[in-house]
C-alpha atoms as a PDB file:
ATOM      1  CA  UNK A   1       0.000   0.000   0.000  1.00  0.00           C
ATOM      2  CA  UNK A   2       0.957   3.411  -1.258  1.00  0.00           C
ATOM      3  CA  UNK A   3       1.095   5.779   2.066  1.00  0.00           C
ATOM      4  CA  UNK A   4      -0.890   8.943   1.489  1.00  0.00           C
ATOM      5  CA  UNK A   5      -0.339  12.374   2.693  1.00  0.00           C
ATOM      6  CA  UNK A   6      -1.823  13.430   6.219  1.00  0.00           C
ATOM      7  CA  UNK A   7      -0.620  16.426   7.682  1.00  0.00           C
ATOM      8  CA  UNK A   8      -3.258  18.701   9.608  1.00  0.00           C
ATOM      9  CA  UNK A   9      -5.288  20.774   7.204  1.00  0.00           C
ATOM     10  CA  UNK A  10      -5.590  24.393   7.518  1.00  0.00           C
ATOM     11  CA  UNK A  11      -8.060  26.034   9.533  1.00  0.00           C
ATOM     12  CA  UNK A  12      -7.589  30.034   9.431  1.00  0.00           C
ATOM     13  CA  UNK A  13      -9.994  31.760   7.340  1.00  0.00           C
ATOM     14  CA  UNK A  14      -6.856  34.198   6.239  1.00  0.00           C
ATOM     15  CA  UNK A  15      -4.960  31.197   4.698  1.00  0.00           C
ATOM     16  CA  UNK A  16      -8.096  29.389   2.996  1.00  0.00           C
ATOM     17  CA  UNK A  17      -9.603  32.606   1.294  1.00  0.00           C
ATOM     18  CA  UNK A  18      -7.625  35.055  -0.482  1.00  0.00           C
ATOM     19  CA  UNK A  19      -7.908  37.892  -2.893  1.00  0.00           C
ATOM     20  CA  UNK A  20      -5.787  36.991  -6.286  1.00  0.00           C
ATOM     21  CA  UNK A  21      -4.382  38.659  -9.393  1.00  0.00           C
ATOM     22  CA  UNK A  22      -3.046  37.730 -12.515  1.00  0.00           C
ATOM     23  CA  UNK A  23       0.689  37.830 -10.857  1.00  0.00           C
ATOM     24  CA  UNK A  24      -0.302  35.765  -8.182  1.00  0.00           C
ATOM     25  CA  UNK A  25      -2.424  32.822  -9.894  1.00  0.00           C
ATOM     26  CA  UNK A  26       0.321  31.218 -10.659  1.00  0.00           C
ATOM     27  CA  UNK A  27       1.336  30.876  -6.963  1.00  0.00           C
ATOM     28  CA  UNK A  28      -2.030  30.686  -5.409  1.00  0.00           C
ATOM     29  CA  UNK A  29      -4.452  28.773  -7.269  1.00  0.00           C
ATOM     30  CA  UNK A  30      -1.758  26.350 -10.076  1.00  0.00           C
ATOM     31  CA  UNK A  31       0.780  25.370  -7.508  1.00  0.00           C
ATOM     32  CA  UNK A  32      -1.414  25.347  -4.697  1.00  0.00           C
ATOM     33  CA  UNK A  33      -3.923  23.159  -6.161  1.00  0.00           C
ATOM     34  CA  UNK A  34      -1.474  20.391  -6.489  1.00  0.00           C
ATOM     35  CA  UNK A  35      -1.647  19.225  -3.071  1.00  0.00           C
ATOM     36  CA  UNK A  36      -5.144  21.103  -2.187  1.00  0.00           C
ATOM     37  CA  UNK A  37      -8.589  22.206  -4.593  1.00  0.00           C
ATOM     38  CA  UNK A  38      -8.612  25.484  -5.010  1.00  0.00           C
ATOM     39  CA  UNK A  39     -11.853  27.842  -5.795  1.00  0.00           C
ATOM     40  CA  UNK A  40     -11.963  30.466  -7.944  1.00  0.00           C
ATOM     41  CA  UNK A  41     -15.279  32.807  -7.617  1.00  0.00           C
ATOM     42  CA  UNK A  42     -14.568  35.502 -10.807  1.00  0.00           C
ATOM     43  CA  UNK A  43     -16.319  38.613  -9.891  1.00  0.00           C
ATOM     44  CA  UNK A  44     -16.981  41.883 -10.215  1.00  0.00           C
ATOM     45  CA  UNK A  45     -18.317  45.161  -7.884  1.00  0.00           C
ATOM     46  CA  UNK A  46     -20.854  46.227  -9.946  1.00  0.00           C
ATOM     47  CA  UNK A  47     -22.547  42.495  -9.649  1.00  0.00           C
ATOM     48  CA  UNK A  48     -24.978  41.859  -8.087  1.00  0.00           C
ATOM     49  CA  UNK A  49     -25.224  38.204  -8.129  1.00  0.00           C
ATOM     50  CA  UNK A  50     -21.699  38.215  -6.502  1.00  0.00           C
ATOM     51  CA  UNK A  51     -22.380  39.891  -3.016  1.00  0.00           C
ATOM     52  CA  UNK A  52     -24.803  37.243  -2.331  1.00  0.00           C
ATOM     53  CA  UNK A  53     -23.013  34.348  -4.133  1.00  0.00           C
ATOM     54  CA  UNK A  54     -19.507  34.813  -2.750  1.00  0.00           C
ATOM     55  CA  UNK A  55     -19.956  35.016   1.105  1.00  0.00           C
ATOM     56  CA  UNK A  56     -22.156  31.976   0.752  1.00  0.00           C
ATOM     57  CA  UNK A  57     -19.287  30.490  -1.039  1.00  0.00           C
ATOM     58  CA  UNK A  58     -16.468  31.979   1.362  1.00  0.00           C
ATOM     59  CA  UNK A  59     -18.641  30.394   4.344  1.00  0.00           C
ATOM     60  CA  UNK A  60     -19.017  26.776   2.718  1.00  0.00           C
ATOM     61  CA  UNK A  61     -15.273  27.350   2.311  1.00  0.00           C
ATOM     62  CA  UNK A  62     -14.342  27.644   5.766  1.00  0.00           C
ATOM     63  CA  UNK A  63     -16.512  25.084   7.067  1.00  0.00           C
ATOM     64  CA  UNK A  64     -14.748  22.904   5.300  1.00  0.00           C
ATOM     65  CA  UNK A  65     -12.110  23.365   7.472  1.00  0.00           C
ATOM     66  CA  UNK A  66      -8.784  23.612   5.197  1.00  0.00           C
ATOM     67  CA  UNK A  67     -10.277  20.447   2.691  1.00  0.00           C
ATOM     68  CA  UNK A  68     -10.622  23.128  -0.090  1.00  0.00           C
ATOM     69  CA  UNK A  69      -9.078  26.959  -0.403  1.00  0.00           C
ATOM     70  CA  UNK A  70     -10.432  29.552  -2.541  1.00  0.00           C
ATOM     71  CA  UNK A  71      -9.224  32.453  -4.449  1.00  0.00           C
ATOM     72  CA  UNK A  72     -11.388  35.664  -5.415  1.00  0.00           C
ATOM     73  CA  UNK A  73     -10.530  37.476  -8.440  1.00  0.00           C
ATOM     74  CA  UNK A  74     -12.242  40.404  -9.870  1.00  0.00           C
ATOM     75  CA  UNK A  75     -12.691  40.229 -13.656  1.00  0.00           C
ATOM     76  CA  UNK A  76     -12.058  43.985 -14.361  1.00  0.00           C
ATOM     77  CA  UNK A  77      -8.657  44.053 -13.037  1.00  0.00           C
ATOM     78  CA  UNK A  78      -7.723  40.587 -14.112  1.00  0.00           C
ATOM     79  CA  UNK A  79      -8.656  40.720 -17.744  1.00  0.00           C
ATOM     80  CA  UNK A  80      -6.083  38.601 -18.953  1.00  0.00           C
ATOM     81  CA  UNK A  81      -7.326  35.598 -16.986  1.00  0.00           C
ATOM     82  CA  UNK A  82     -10.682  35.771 -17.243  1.00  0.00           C
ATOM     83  CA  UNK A  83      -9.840  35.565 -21.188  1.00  0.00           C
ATOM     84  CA  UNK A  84      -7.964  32.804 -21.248  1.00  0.00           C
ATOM     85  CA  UNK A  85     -10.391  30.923 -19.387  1.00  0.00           C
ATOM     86  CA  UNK A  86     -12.956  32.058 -21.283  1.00  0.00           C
ATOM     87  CA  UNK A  87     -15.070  33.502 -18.691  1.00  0.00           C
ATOM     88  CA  UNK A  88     -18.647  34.764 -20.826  1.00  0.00           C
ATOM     89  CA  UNK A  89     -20.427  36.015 -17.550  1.00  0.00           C
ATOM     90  CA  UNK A  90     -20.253  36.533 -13.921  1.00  0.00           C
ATOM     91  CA  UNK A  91     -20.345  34.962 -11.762  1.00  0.00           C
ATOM     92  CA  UNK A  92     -18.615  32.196 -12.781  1.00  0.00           C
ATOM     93  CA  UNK A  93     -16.932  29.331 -10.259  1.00  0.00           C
ATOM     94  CA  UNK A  94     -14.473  27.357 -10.912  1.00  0.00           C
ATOM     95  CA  UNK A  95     -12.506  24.352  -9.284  1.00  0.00           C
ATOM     96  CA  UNK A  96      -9.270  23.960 -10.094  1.00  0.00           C
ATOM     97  CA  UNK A  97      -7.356  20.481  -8.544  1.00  0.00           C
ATOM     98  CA  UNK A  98      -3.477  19.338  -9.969  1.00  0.00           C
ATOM     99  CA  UNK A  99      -3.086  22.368 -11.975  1.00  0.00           C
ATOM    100  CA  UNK A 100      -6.356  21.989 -13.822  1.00  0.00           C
ATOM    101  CA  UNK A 101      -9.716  23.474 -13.722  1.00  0.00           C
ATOM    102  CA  UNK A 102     -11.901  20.168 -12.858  1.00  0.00           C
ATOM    103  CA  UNK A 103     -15.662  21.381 -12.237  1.00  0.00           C
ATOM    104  CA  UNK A 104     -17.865  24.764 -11.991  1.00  0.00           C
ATOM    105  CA  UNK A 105     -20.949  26.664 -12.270  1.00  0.00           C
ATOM    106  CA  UNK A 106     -22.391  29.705 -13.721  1.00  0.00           C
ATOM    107  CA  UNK A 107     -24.501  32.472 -11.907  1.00  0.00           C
ATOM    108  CA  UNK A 108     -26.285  32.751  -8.444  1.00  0.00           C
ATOM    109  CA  UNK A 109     -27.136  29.029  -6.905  1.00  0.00           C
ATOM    110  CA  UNK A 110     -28.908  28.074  -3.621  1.00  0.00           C
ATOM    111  CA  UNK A 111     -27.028  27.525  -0.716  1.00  0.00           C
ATOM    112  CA  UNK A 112     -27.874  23.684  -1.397  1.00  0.00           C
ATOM    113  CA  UNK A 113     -26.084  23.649  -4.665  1.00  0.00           C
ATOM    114  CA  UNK A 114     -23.084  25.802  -3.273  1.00  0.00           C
ATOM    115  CA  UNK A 115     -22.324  23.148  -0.322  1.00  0.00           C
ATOM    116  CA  UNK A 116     -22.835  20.269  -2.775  1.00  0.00           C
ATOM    117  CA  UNK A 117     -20.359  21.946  -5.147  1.00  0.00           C
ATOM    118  CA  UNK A 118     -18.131  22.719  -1.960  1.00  0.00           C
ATOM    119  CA  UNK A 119     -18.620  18.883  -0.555  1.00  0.00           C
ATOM    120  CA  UNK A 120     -17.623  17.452  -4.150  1.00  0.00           C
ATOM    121  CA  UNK A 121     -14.429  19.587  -4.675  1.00  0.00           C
ATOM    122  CA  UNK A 122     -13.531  18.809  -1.166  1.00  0.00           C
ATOM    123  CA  UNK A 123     -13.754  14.918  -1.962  1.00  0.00           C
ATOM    124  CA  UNK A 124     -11.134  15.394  -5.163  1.00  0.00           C
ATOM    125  CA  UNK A 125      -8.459  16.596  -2.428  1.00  0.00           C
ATOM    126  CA  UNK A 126      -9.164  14.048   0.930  1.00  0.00           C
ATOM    127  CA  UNK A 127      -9.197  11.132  -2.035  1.00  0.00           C
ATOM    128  CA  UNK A 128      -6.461  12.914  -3.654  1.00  0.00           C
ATOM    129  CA  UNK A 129      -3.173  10.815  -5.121  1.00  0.00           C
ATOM    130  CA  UNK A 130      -0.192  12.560  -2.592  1.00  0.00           C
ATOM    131  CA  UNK A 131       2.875  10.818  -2.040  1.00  0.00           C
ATOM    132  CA  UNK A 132       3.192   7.588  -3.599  1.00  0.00           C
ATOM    133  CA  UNK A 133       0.455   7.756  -5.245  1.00  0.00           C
ATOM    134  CA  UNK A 134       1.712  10.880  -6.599  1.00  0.00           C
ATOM    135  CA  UNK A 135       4.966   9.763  -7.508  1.00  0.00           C
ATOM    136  CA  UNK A 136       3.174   6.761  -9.202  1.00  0.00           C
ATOM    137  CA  UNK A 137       0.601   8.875 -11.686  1.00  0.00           C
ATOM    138  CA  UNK A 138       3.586  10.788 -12.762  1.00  0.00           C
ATOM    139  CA  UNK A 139       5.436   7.220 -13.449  1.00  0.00           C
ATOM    140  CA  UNK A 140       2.687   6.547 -15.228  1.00  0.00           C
ATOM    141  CA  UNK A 141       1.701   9.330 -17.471  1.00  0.00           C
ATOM    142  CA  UNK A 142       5.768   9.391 -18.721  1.00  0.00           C
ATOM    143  CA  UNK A 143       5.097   5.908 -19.573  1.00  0.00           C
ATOM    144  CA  UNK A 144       2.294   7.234 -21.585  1.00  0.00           C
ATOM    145  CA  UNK A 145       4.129   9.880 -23.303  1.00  0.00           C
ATOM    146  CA  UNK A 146       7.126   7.049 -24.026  1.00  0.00           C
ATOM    147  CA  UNK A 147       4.737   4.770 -25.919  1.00  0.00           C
ATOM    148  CA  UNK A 148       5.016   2.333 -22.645  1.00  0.00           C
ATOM    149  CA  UNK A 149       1.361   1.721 -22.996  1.00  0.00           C
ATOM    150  CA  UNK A 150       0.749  -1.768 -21.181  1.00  0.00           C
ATOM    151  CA  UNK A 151       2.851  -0.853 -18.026  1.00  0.00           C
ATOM    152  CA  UNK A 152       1.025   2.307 -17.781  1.00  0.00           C
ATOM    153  CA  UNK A 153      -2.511   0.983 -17.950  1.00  0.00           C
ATOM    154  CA  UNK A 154      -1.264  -1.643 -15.352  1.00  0.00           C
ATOM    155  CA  UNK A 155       0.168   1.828 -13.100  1.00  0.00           C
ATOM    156  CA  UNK A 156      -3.479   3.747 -13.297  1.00  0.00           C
ATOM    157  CA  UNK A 157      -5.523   0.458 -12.837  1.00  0.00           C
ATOM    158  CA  UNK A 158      -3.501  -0.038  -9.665  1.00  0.00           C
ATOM    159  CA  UNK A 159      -3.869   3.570  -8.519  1.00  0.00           C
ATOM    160  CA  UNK A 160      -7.696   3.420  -9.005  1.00  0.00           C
ATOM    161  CA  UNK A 161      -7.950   0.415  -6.858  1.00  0.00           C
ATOM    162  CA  UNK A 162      -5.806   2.574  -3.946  1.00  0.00           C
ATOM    163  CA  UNK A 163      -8.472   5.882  -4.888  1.00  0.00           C
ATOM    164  CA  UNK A 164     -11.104   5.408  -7.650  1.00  0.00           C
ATOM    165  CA  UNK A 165     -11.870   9.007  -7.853  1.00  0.00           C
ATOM    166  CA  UNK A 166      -8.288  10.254  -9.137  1.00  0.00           C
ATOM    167  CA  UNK A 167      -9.610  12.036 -12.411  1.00  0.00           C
ATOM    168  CA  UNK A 168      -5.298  12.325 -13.232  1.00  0.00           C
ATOM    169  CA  UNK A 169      -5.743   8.048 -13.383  1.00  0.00           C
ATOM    170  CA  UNK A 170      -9.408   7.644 -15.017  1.00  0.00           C
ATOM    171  CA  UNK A 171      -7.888  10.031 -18.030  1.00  0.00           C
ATOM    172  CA  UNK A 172      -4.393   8.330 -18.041  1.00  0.00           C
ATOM    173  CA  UNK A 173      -6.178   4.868 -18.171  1.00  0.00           C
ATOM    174  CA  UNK A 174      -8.791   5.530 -20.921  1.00  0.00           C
ATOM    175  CA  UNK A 175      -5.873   7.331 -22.928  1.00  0.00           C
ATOM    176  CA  UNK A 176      -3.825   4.281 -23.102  1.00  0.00           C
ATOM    177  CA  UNK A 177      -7.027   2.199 -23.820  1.00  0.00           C
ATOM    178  CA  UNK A 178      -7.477   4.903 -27.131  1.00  0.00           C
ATOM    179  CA  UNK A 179      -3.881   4.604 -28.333  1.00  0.00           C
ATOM    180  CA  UNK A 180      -4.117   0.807 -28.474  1.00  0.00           C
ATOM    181  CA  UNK A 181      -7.657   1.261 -30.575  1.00  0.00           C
ATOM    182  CA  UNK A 182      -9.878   0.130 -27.975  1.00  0.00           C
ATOM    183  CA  UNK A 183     -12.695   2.108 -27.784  1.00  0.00           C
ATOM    184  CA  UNK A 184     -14.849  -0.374 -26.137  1.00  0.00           C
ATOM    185  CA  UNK A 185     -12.452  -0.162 -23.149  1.00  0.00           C
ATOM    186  CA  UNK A 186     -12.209   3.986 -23.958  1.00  0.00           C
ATOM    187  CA  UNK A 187     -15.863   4.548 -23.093  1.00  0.00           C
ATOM    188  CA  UNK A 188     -16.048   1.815 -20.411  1.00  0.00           C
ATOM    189  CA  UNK A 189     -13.781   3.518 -18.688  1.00  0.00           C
ATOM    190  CA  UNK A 190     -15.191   7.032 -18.959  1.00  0.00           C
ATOM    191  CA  UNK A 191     -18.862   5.808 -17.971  1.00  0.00           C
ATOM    192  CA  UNK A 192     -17.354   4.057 -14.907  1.00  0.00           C
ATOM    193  CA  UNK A 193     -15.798   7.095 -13.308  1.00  0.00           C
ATOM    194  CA  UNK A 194     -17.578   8.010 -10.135  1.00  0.00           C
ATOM    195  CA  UNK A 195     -20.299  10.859 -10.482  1.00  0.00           C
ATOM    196  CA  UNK A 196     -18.284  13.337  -8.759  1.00  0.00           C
ATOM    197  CA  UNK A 197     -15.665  13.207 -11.086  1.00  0.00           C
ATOM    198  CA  UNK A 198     -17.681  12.672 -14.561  1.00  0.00           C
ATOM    199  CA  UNK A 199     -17.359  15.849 -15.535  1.00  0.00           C
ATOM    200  CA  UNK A 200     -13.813  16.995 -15.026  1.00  0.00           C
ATOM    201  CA  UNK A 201     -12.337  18.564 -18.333  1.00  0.00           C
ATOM    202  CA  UNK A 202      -9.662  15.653 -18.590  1.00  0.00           C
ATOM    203  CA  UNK A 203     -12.332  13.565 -18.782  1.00  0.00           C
ATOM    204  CA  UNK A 204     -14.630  15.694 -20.964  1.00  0.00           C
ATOM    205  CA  UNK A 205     -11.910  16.233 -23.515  1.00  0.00           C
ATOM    206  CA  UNK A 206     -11.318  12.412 -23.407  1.00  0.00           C
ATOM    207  CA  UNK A 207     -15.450  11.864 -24.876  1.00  0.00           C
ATOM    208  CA  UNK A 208     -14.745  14.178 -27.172  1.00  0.00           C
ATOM    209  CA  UNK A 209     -11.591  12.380 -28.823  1.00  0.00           C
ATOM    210  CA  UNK A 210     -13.631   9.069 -28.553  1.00  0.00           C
ATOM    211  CA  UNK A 211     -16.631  10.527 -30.460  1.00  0.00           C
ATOM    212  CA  UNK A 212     -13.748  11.512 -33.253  1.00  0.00           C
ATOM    213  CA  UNK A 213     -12.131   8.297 -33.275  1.00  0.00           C
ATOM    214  CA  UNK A 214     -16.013   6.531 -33.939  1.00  0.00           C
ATOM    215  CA  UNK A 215     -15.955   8.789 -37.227  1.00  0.00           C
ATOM    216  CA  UNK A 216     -12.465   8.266 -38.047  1.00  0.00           C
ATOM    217  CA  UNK A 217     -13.134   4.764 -38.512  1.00  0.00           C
ATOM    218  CA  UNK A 218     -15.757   5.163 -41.296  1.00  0.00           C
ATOM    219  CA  UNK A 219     -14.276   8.324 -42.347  1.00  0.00           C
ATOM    220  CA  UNK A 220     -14.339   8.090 -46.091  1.00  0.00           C
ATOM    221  CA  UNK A 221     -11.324   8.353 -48.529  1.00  0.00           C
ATOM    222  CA  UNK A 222      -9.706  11.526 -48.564  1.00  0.00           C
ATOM    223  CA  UNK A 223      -9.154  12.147 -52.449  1.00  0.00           C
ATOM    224  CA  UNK A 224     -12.542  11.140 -53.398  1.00  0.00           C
ATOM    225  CA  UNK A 225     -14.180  13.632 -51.012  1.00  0.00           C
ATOM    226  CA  UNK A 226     -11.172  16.654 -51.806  1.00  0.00           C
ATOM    227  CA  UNK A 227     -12.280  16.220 -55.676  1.00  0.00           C
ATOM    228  CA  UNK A 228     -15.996  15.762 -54.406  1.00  0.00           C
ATOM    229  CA  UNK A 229     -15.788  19.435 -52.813  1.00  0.00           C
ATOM    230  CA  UNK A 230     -13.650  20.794 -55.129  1.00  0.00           C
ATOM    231  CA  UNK A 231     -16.216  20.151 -58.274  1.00  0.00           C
ATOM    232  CA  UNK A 232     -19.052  21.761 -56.252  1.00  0.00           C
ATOM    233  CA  UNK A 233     -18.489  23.968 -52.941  1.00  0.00           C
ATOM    234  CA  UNK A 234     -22.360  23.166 -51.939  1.00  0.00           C
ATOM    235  CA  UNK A 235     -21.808  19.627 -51.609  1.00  0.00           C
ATOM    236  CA  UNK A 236     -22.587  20.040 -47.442  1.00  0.00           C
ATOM    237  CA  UNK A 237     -22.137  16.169 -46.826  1.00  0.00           C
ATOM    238  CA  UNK A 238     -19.210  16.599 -48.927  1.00  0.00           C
ATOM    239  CA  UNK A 239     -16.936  18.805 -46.514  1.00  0.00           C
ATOM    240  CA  UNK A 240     -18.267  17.726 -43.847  1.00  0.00           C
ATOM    241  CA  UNK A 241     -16.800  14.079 -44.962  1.00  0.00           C
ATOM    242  CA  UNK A 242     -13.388  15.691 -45.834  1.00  0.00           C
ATOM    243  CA  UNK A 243     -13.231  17.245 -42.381  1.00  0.00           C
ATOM    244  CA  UNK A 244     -13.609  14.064 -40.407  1.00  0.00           C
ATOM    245  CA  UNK A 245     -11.144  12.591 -42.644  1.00  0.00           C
ATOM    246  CA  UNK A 246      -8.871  15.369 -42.429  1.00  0.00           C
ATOM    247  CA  UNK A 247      -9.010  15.120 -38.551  1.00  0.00           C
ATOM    248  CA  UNK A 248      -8.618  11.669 -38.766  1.00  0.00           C
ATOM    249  CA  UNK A 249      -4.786  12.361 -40.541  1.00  0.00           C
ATOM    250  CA  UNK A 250      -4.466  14.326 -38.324  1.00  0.00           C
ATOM    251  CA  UNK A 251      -4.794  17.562 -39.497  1.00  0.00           C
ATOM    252  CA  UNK A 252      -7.001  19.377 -36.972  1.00  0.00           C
ATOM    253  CA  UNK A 253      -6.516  22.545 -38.514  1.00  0.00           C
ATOM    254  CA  UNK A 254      -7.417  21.575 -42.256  1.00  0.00           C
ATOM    255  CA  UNK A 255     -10.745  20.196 -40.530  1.00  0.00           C
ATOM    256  CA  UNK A 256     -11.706  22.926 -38.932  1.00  0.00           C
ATOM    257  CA  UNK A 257     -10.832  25.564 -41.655  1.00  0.00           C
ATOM    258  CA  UNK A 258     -13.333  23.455 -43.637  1.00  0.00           C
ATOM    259  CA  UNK A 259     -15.954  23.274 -41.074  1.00  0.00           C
ATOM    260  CA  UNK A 260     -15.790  26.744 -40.545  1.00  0.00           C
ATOM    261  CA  UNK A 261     -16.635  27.148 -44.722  1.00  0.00           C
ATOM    262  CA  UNK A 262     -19.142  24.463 -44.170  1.00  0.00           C
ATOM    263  CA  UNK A 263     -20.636  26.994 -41.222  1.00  0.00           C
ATOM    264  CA  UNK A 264     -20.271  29.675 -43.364  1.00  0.00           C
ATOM    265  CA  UNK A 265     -21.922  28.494 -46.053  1.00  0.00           C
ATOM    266  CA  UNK A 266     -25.040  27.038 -44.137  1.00  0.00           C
ATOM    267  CA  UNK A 267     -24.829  27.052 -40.216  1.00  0.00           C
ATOM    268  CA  UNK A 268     -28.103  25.603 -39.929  1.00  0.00           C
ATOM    269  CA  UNK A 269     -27.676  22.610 -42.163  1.00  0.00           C
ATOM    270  CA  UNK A 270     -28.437  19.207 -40.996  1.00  0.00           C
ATOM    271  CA  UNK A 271     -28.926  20.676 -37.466  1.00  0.00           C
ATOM    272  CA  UNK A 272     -25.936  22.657 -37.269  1.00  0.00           C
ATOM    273  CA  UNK A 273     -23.789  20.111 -38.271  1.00  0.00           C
ATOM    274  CA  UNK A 274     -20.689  22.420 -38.706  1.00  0.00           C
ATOM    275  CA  UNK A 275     -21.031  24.112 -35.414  1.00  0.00           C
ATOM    276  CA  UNK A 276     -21.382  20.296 -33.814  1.00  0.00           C
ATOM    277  CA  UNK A 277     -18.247  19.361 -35.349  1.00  0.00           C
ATOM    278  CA  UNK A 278     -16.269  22.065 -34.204  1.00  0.00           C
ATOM    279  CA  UNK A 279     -16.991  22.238 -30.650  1.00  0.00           C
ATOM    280  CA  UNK A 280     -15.880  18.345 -30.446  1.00  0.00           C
ATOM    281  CA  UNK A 281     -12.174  18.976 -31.729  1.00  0.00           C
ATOM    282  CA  UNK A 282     -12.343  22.090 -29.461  1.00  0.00           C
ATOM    283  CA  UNK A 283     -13.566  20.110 -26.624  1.00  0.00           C
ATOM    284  CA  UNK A 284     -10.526  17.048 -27.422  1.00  0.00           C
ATOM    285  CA  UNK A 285      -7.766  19.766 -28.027  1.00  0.00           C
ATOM    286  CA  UNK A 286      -6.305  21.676 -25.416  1.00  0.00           C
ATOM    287  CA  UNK A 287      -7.895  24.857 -24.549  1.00  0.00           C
ATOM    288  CA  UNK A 288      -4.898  26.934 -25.117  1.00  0.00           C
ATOM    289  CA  UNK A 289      -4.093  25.163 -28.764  1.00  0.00           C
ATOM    290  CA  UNK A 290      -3.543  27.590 -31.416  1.00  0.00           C
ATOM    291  CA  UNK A 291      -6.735  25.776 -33.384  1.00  0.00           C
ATOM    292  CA  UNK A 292      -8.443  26.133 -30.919  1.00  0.00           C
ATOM    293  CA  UNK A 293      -8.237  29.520 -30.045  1.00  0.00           C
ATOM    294  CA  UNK A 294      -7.890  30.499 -33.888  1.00  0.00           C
ATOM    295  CA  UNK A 295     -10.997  28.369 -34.818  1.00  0.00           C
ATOM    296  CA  UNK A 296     -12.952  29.780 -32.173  1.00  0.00           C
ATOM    297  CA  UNK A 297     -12.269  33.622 -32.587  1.00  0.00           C
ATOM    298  CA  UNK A 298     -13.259  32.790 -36.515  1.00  0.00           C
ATOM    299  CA  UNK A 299     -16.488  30.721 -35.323  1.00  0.00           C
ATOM    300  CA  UNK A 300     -17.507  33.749 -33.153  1.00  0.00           C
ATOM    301  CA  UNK A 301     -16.520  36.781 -36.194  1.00  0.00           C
ATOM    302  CA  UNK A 302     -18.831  34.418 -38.431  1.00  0.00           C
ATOM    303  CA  UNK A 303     -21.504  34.055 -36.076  1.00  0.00           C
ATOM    304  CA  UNK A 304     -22.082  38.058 -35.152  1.00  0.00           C
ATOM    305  CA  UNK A 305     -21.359  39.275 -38.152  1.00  0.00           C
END
């Protein structure tokens, strides 16, 4: 057994709820959220969800006694990371756990839905993967990255069976699953993380690369459908084909510049088709890939213009 870390969590009020800033999120909510979740409430003064919101928040926070921190930030003097992270309105939560942003909500909720929210962050951190465990998810995701496939699955299958709701392991686990093909085993493991979990972006992104791999196994020949498009621009079915086959090359960028087109062309066709497509590379890419943020500035031009 795989000892876990249990030093005495943090109590004060002053150490579990602090104002932040683009210099200090680094610090504060990326590093500290390795060993502890970490809340972010975005805000604003002039809203007036937020008064109500965030001392509700700030006391579910402190009753949890150290299991969770949380960081305020106000939006108008933290532009830059409210951008990034794609914040549309306020208030917006998010949880962020290892580095990454792992669950949230939108607007003003009842005190029911804040402690729930609270409770289920709280559970990523006292189930959380410190020490050996640790030590043994990074083994295993440089296995993953070296092409060491088998003796990674074997590494995240044994550090589910020491904590089955490490989202780091459920990801790691259904990734080596997808590079051997097996996307039986892919979405098996997906539908079996716990509830708390399901909807962590890791594992989001992970649906969203399984969905692409079901269409890049009927995707259709990739000459056939460039001619096909080129001899009449209209042909809907058409590019949408040659995208999923582009993808499936893997040229992500291709796809989407022809989605986009597709969008342009007719955004409501076979019930916004285009606009389907493009949100599921978005949602398997990294947030921060240049397709993605290219391919979503150019969705957004094309759909207020």
């Amino acid at each position: 057994m795989l000892e876990l870390n249990t030093a005495a969590p943090t109590t004060d009020a002053g150490a579990l709820i602090k104002d932040g800033s683009e210099q200090s999120f680094m610090q504060d909510v990326i590093e500290t959220s390795q060993s502890v979740p970490v809340i972010v409430d975005f805000w604003a003064p002039w809203c007036g969800p937020c008064k109500t919101l965030g001392p509700a928040l700030e006391a579910a926070v402190t009753a949890a006694q150290g299991a969770v921190q949380m960081v305020k930030l106000n939006v108008d003097e933290n532009q830059a990371i409210a951008g990034q992270l794609q914040i549309q309105s306020i208030p917006t939560v998010y949880a962020f756990w290892q580095g990454k942003p792992v669950d949230g909500f939108q607007g003003a909720v009842p005190g029911s839905e804040i402690q729930a929210f609270v409770d289920r962050v709280s559970a990523m951190g006292n189930g959380a993967p410190d020490g050996g465990l640790a030590d043994a998810l990074s083994a295993a995701q440089e296995m993953l990255a070296d092409g060491d496939i088998e003796d990674a699955a074997q590494t995240f299958a044994a550090i589910l069976e020491e904590e089955p709701s490490t989202v780091g392991a459920y990801a790691g686990l259904a990734q080596c699953y997808l590079a051997q093909g097996d996307l039986e085993q892919v979405e098996a493991t997906l539908n079996g993380a716990p509830a708390e979990i399901s909807k962590a972006p890791e594992l989001e992104a992970l649906y969203a690369q399984l969905e692409l791999a079901k269409q890049a196994a009927g995707a259709g020949p990739l000459g056939e459908l460039q001619a096909a498009v080129e001899a009449e621009g209209d042909n809907h079915q058409a590019r949408l084909d040659l995208a999923i086959a582009l993808h499936a090359a893997g040229d992500a960028q291709a796809a989407v510049d022809h989605l986009l087109e597709l969008f342009r062309r007719d955004r409501e066709w076979n019930d916004a088709a285009a606009k389907t497509q493009l949100f599921t590379i978005f949602d398997a890419l990294p947030a921060n890939d240049p397709v993605v943020l290219n391919g979503r500035r150019k969705l957004s031009s094309l759909i207020f213009a």
